[in-house]
N, C-alpha and C. Protein backbone atom coordinates (compact mmCIF):
# COMPACT_ATOMS: atom_id res chain seq x y z
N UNK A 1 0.81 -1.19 0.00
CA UNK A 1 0.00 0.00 0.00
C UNK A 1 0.87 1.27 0.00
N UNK A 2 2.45 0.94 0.85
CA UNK A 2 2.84 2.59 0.98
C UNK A 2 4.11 2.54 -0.28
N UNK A 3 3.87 1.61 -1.29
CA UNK A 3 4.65 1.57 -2.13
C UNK A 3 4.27 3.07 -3.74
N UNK A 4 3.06 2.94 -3.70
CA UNK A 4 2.44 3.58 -4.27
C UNK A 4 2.78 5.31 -4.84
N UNK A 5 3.09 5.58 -3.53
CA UNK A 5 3.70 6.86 -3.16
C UNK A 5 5.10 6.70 -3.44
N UNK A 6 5.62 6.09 -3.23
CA UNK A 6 7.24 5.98 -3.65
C UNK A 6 7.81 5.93 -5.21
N UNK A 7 6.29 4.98 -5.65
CA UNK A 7 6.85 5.00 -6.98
C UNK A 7 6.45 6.29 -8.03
N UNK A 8 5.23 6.75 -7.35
CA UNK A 8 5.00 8.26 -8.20
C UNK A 8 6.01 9.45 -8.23
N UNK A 9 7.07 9.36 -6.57
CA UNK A 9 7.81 10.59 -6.55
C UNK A 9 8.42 10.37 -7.27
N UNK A 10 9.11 8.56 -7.06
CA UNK A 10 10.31 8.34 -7.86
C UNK A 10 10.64 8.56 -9.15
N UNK A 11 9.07 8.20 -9.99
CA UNK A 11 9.07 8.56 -11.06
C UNK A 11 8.56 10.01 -11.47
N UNK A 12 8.30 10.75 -10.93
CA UNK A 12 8.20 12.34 -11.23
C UNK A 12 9.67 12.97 -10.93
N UNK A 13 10.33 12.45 -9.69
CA UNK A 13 11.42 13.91 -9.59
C UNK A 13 12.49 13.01 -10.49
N UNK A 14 12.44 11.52 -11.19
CA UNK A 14 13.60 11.19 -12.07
C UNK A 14 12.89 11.65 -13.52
N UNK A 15 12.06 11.66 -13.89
CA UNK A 15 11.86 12.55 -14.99
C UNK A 15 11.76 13.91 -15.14
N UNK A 16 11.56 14.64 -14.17
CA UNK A 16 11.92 16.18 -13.91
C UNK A 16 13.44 16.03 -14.25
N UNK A 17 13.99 15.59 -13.28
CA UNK A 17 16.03 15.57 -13.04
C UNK A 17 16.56 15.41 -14.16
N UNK A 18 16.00 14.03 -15.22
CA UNK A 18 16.56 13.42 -16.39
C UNK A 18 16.24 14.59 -17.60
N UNK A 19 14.21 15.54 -17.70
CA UNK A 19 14.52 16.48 -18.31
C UNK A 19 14.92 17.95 -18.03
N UNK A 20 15.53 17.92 -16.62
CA UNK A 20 15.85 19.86 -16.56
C UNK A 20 17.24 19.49 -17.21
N UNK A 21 18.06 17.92 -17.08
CA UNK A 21 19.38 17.86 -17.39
C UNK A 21 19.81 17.60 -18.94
N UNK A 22 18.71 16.91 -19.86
CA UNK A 22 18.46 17.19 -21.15
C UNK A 22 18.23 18.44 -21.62
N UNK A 23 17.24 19.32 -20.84
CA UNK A 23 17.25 20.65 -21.45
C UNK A 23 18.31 21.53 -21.62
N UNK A 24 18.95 21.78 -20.12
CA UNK A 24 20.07 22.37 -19.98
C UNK A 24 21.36 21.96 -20.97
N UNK A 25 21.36 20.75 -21.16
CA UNK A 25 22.79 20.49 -22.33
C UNK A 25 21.93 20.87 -23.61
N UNK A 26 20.70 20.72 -23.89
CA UNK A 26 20.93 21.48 -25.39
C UNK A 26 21.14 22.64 -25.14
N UNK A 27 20.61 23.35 -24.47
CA UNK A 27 20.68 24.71 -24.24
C UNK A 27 21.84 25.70 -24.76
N UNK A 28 23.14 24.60 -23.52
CA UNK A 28 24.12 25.03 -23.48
C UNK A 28 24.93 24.55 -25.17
N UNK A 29 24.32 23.56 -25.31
CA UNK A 29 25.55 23.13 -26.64
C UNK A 29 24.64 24.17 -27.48
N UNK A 30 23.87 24.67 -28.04
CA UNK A 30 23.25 25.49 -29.31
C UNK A 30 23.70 27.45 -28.61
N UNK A 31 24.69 27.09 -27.77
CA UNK A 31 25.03 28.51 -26.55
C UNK A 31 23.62 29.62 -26.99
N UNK A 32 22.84 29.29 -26.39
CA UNK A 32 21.49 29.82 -26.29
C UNK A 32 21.09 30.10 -24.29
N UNK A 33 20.80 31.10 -24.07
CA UNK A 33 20.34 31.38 -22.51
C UNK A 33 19.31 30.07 -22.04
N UNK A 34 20.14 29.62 -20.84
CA UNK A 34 19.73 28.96 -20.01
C UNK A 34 18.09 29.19 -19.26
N UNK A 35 18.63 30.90 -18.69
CA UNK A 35 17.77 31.40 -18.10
C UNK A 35 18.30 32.79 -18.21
N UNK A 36 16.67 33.36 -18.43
CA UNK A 36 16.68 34.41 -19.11
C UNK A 36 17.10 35.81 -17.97
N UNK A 37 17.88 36.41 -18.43
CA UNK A 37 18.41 37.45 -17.52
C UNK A 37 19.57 36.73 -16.41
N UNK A 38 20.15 36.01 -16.63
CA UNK A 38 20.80 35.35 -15.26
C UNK A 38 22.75 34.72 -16.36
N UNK A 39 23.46 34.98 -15.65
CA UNK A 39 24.46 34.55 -16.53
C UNK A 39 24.89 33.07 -17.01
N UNK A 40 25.10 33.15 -18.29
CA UNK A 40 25.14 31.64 -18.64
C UNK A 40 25.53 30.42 -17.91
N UNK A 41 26.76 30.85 -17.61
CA UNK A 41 27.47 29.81 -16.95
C UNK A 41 26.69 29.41 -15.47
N UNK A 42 26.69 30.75 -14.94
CA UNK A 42 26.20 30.64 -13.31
C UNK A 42 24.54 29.47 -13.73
N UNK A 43 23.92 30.41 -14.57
CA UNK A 43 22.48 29.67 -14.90
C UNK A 43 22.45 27.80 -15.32
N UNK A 44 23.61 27.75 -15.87
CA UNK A 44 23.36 26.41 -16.58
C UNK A 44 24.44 25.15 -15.43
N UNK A 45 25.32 25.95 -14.72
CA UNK A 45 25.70 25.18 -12.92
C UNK A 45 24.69 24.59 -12.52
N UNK A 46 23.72 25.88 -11.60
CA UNK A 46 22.47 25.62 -11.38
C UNK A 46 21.77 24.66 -11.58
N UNK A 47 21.14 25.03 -12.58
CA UNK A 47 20.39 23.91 -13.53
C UNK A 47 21.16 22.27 -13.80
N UNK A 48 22.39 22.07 -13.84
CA UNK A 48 22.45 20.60 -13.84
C UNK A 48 22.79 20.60 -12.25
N UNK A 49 23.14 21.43 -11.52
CA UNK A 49 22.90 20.82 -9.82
C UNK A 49 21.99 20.64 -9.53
N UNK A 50 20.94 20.98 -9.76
CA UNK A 50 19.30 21.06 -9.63
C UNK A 50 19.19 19.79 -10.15
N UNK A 51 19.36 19.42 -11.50
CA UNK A 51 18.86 18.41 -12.32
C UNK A 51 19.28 17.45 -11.52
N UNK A 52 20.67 17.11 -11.00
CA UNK A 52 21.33 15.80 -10.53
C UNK A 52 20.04 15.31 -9.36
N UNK A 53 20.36 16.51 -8.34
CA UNK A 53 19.62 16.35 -7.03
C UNK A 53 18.14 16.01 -7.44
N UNK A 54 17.98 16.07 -8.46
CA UNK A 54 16.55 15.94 -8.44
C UNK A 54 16.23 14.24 -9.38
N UNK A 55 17.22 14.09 -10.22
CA UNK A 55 17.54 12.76 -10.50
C UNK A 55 17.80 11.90 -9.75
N UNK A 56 18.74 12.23 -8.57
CA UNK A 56 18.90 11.50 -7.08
C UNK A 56 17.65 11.16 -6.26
N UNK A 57 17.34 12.40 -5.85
CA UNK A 57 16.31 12.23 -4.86
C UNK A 57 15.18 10.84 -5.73
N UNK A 58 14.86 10.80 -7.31
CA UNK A 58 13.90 10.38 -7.41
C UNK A 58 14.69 8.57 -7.38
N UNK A 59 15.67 8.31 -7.79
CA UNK A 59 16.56 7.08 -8.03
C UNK A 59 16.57 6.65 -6.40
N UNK A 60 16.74 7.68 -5.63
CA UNK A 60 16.48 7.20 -3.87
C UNK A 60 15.05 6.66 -3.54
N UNK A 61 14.37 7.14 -4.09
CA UNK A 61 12.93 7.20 -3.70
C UNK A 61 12.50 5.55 -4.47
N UNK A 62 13.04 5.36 -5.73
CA UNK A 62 13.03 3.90 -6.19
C UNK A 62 13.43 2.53 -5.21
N UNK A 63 14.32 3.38 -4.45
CA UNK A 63 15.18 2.00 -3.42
C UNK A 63 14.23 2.26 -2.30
N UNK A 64 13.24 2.85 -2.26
CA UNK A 64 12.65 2.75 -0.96
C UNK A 64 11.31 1.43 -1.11
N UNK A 65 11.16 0.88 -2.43
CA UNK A 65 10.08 0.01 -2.52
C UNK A 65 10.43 -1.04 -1.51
């Protein structure tokens, strides 16, 4: 029963993580703004630290079945 919940986060924050970290590399390879008003580099750090942690958290949330 409390598996249910585990597998929805798991699979929402690893497909969030897997696409903020797809977005961000095209982004960066076509050198097009990450985020708008914010500096490239600093913006597109961000964004794959964001992406990882959020690929993590959901790959953690898988081992909790």
């Amino acid at each position: 029963m409390e598996s249910g919940p585990a597998v929805f986060a798991g699979a929402a924050f690893t497909l969030f993580g897997a696409g903020l970290l797809l977005w961000t590399s095209v982004r960066v390879r076509l050198r097009e703004p990450v985020a708008e008003g914010a500096g490239q580099v600093t913006a597109a750090v961000l964004a794959s630290v964001f992406g990882a942690v959020f690929l993590a958290a959901g790959l953690w949330a898988f081992t909790r079945l």
